[in-house]
PDB file of N, CA and C in Angstrom:
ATOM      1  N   UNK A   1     -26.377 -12.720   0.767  1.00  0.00           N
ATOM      2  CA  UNK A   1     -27.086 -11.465   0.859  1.00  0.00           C
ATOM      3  C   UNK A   1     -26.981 -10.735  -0.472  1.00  0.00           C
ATOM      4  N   UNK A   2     -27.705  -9.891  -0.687  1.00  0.00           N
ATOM      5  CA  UNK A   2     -27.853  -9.254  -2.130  1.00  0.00           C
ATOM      6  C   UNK A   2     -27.417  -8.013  -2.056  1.00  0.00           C
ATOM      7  N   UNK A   3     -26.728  -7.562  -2.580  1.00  0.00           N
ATOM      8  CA  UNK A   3     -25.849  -6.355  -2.712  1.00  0.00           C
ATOM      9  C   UNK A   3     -26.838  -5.007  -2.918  1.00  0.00           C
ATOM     10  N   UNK A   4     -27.499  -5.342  -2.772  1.00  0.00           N
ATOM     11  CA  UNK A   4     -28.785  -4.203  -2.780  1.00  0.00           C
ATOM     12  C   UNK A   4     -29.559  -4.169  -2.122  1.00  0.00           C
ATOM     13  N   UNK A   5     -29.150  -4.357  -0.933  1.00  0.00           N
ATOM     14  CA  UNK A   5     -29.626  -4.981   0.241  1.00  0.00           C
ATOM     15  C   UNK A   5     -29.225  -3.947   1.363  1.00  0.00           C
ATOM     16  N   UNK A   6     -27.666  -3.499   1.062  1.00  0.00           N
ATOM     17  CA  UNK A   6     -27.099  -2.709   1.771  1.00  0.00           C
ATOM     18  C   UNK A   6     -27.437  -0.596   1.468  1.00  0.00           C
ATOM     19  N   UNK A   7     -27.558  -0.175   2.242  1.00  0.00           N
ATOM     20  CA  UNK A   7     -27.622   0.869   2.192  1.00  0.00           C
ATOM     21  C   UNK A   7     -26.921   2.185   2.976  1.00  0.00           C
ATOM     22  N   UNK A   8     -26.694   3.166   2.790  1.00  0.00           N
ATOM     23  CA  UNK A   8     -25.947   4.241   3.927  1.00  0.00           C
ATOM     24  C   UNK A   8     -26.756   4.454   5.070  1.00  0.00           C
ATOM     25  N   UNK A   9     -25.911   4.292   6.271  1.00  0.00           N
ATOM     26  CA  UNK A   9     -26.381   4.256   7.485  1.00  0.00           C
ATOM     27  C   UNK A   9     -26.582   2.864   8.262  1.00  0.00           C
ATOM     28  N   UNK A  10     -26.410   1.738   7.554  1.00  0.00           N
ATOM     29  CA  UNK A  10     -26.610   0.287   7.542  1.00  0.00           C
ATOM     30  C   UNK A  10     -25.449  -0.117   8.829  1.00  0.00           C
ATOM     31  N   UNK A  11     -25.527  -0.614   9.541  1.00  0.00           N
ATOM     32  CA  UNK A  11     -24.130  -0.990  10.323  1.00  0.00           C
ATOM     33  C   UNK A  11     -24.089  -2.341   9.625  1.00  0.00           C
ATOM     34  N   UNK A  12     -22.470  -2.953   9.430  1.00  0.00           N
ATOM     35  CA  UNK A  12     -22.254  -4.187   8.592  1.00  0.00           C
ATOM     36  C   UNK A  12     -20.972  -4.562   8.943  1.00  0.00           C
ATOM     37  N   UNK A  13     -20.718  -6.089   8.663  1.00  0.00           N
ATOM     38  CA  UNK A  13     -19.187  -6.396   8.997  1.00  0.00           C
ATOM     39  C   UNK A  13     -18.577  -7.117   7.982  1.00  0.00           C
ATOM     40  N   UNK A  14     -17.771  -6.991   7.757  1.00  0.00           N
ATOM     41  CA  UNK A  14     -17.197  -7.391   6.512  1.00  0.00           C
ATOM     42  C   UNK A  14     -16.903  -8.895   6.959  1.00  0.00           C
ATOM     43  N   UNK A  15     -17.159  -9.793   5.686  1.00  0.00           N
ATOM     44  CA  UNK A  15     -17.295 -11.254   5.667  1.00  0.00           C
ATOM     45  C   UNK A  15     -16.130 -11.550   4.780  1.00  0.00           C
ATOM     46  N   UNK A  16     -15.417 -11.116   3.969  1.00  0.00           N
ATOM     47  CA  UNK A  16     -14.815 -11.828   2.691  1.00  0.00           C
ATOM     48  C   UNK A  16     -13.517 -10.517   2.877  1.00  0.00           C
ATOM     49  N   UNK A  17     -12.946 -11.089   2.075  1.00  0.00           N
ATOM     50  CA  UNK A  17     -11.799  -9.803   1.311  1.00  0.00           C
ATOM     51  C   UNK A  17     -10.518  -9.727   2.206  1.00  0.00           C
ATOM     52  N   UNK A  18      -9.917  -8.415   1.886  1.00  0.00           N
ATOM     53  CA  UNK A  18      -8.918  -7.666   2.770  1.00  0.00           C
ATOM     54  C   UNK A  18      -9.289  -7.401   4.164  1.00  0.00           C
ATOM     55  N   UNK A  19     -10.466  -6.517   4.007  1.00  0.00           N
ATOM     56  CA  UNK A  19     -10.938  -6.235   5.631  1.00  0.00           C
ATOM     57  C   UNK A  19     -11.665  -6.940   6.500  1.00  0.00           C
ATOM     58  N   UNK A  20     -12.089  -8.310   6.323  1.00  0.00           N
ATOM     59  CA  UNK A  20     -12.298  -9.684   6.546  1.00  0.00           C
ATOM     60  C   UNK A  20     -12.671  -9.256   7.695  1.00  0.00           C
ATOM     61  N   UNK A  21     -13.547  -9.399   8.921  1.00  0.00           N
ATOM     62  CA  UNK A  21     -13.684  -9.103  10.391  1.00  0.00           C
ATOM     63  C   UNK A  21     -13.754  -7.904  11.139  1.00  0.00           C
ATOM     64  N   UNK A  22     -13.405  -6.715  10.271  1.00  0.00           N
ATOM     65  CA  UNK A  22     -13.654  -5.388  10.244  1.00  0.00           C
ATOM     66  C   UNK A  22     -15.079  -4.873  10.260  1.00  0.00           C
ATOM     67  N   UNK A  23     -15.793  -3.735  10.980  1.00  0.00           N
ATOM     68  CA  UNK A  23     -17.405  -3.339  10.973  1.00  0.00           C
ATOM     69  C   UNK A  23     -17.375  -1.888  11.109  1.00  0.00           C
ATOM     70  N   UNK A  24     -18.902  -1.575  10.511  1.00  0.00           N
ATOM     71  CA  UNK A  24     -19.091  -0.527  10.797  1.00  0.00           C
ATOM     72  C   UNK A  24     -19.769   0.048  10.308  1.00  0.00           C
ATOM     73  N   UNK A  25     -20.329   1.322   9.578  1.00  0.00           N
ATOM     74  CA  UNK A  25     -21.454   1.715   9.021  1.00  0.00           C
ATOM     75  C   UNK A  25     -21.087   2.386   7.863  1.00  0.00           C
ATOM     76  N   UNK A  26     -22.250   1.711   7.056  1.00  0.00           N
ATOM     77  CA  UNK A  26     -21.957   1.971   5.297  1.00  0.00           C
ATOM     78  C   UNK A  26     -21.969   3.694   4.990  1.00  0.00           C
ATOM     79  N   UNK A  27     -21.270   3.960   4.249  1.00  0.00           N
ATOM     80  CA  UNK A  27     -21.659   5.716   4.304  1.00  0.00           C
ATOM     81  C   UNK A  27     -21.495   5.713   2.845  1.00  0.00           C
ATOM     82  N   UNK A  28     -21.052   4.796   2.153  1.00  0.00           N
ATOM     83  CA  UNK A  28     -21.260   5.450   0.568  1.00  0.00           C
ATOM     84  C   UNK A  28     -20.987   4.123  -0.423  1.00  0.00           C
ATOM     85  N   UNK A  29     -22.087   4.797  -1.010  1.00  0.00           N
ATOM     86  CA  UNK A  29     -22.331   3.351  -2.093  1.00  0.00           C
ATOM     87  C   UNK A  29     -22.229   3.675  -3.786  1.00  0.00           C
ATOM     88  N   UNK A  30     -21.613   3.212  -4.321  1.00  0.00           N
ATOM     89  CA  UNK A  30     -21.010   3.432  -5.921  1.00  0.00           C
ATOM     90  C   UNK A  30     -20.742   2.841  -6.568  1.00  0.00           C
ATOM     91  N   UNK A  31     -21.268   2.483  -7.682  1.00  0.00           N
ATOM     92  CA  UNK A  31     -20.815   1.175  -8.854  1.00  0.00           C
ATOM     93  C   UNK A  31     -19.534   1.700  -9.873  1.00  0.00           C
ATOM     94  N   UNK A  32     -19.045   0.857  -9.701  1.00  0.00           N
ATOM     95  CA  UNK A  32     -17.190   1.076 -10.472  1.00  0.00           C
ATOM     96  C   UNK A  32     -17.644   0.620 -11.767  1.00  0.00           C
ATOM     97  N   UNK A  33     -16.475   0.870 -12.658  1.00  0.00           N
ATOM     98  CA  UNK A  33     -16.244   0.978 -13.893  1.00  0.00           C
ATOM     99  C   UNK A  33     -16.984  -0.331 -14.433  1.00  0.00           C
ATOM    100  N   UNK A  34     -16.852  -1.602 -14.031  1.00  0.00           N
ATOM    101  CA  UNK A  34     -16.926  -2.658 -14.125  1.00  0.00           C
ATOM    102  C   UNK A  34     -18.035  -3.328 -13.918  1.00  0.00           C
ATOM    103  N   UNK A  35     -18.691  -1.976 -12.846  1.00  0.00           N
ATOM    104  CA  UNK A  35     -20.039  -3.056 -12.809  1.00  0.00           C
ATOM    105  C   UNK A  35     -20.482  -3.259 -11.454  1.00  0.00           C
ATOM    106  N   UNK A  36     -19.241  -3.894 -10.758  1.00  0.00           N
ATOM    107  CA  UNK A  36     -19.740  -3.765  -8.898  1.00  0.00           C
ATOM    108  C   UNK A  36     -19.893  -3.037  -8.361  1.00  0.00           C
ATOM    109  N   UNK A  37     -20.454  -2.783  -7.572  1.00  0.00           N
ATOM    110  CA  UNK A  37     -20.789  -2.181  -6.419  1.00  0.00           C
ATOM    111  C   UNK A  37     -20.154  -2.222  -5.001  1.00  0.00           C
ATOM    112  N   UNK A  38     -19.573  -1.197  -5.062  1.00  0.00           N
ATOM    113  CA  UNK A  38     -18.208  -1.072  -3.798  1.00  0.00           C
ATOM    114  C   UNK A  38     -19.152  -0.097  -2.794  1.00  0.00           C
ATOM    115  N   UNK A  39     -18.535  -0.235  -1.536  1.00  0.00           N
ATOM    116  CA  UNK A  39     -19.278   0.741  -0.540  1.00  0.00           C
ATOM    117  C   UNK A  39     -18.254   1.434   0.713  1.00  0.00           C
ATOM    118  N   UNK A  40     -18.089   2.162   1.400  1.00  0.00           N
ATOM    119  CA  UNK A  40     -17.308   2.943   2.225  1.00  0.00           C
ATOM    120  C   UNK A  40     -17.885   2.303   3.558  1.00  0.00           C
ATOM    121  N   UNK A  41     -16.543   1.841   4.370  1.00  0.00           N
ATOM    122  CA  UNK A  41     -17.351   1.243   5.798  1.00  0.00           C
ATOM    123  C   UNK A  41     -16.668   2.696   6.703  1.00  0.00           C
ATOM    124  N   UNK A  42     -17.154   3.106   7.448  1.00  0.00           N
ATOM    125  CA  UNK A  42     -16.573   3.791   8.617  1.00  0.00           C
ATOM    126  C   UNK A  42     -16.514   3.104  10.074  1.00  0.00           C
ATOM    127  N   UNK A  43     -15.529   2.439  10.326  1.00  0.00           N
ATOM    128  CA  UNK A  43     -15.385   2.232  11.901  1.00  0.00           C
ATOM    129  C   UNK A  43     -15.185   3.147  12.611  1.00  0.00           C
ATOM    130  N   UNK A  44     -15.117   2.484  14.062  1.00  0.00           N
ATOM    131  CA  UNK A  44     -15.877   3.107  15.673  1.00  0.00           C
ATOM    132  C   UNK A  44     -14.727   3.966  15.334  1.00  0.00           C
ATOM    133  N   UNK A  45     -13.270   3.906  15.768  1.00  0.00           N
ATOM    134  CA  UNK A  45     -12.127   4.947  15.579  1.00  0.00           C
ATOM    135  C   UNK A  45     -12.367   5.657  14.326  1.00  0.00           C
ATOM    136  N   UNK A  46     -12.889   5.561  13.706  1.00  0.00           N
ATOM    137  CA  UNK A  46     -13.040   6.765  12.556  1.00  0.00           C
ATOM    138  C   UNK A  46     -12.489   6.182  11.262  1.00  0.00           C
ATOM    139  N   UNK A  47     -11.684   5.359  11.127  1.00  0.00           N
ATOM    140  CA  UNK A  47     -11.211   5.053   9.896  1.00  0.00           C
ATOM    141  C   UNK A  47     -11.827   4.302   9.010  1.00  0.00           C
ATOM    142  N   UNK A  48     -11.597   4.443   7.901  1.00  0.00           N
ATOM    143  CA  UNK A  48     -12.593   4.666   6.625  1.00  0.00           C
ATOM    144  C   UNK A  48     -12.028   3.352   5.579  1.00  0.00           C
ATOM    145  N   UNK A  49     -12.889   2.391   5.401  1.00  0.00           N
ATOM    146  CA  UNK A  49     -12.241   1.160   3.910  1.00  0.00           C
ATOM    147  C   UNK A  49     -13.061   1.301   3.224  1.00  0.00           C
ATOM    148  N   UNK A  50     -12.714   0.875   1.861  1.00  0.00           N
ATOM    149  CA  UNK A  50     -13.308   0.442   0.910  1.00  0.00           C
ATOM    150  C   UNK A  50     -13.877  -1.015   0.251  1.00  0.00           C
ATOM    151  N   UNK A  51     -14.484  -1.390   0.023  1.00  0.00           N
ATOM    152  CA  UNK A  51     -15.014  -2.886   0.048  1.00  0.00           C
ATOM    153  C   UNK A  51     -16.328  -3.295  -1.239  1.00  0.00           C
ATOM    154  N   UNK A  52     -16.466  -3.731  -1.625  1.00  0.00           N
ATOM    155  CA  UNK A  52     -17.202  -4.884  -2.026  1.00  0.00           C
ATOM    156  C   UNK A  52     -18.329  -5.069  -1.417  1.00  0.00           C
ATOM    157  N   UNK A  53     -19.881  -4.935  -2.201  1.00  0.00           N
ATOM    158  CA  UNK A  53     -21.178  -4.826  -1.355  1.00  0.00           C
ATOM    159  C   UNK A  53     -21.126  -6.409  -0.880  1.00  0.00           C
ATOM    160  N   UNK A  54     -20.338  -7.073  -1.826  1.00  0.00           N
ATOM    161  CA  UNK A  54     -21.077  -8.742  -2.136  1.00  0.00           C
ATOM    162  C   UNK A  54     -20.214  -9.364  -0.610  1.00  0.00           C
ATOM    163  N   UNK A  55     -18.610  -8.757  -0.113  1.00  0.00           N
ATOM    164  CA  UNK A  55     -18.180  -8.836   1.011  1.00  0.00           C
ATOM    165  C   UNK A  55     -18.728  -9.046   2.416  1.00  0.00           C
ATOM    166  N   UNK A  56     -19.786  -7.720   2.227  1.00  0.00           N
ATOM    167  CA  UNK A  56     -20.827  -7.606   4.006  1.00  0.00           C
ATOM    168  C   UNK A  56     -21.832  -8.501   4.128  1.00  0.00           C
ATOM    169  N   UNK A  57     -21.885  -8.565   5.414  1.00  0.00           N
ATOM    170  CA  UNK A  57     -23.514  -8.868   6.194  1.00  0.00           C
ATOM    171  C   UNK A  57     -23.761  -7.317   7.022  1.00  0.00           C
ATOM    172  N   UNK A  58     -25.074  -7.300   6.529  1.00  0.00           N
ATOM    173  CA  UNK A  58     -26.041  -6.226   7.199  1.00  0.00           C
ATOM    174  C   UNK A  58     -26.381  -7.097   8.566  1.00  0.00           C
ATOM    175  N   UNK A  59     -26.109  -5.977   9.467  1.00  0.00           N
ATOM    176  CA  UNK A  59     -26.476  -6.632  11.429  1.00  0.00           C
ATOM    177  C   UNK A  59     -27.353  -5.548  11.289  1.00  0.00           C
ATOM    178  N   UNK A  60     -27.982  -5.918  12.487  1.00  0.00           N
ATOM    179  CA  UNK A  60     -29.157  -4.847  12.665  1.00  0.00           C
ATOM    180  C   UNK A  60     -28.812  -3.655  13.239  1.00  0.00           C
ATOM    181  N   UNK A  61     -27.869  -3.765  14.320  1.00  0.00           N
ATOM    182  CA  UNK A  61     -27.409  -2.708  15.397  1.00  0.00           C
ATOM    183  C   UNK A  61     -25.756  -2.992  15.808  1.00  0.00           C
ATOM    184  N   UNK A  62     -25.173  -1.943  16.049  1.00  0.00           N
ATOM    185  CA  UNK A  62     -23.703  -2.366  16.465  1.00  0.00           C
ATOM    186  C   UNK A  62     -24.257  -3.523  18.106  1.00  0.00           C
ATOM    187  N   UNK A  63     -23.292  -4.229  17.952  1.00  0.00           N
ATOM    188  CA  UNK A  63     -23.848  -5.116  19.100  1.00  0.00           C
ATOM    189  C   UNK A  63     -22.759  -4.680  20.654  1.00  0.00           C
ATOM    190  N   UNK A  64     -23.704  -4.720  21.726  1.00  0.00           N
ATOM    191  CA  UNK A  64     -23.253  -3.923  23.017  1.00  0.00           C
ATOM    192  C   UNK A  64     -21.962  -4.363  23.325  1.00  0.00           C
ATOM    193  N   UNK A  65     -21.560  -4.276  24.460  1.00  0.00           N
ATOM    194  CA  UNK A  65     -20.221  -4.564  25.048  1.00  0.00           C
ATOM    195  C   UNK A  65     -20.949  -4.450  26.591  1.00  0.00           C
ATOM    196  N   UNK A  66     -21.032  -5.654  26.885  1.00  0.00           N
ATOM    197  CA  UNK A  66     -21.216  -5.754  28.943  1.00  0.00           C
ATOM    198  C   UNK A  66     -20.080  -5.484  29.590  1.00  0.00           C
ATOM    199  N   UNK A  67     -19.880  -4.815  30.607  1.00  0.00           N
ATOM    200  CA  UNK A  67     -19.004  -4.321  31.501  1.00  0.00           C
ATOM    201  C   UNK A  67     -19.097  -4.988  32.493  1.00  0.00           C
TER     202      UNK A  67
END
């Protein structure tokens, strides 16, 4: 996927890295000193990572939970 691909408001789950299996919705996108492009995930409990655009897949929708 192309790192410019992702945008705020995007729901996404992290594929690679530290937060490996972690999701949630992009809220901020910023290119570092270096060049990449890092982005802010917010999960369902509220807590907030930092990550790597090149890390995510963009999903379309948080996906349901059947009861």
């Amino acid at each position: 996927m192309s790192e410019a691909e992702v945008v705020d408001g995007d729901y996404c789950v992290v594929v690679a890295g530290t937060h490996a299996g972690k999701s949630g919705v992009v809220e901020d996108k910023k290119s570092s000193k270096t060049g990449h492009l890092t982005i802010t995930v917010r999960q369902d409990n509220g807590i907030r990572l930092k990550t790597l655009a090149r890390n995510v897949e963009k999903r379309a929708a948080k996906p349901s939970v059947a009861k």
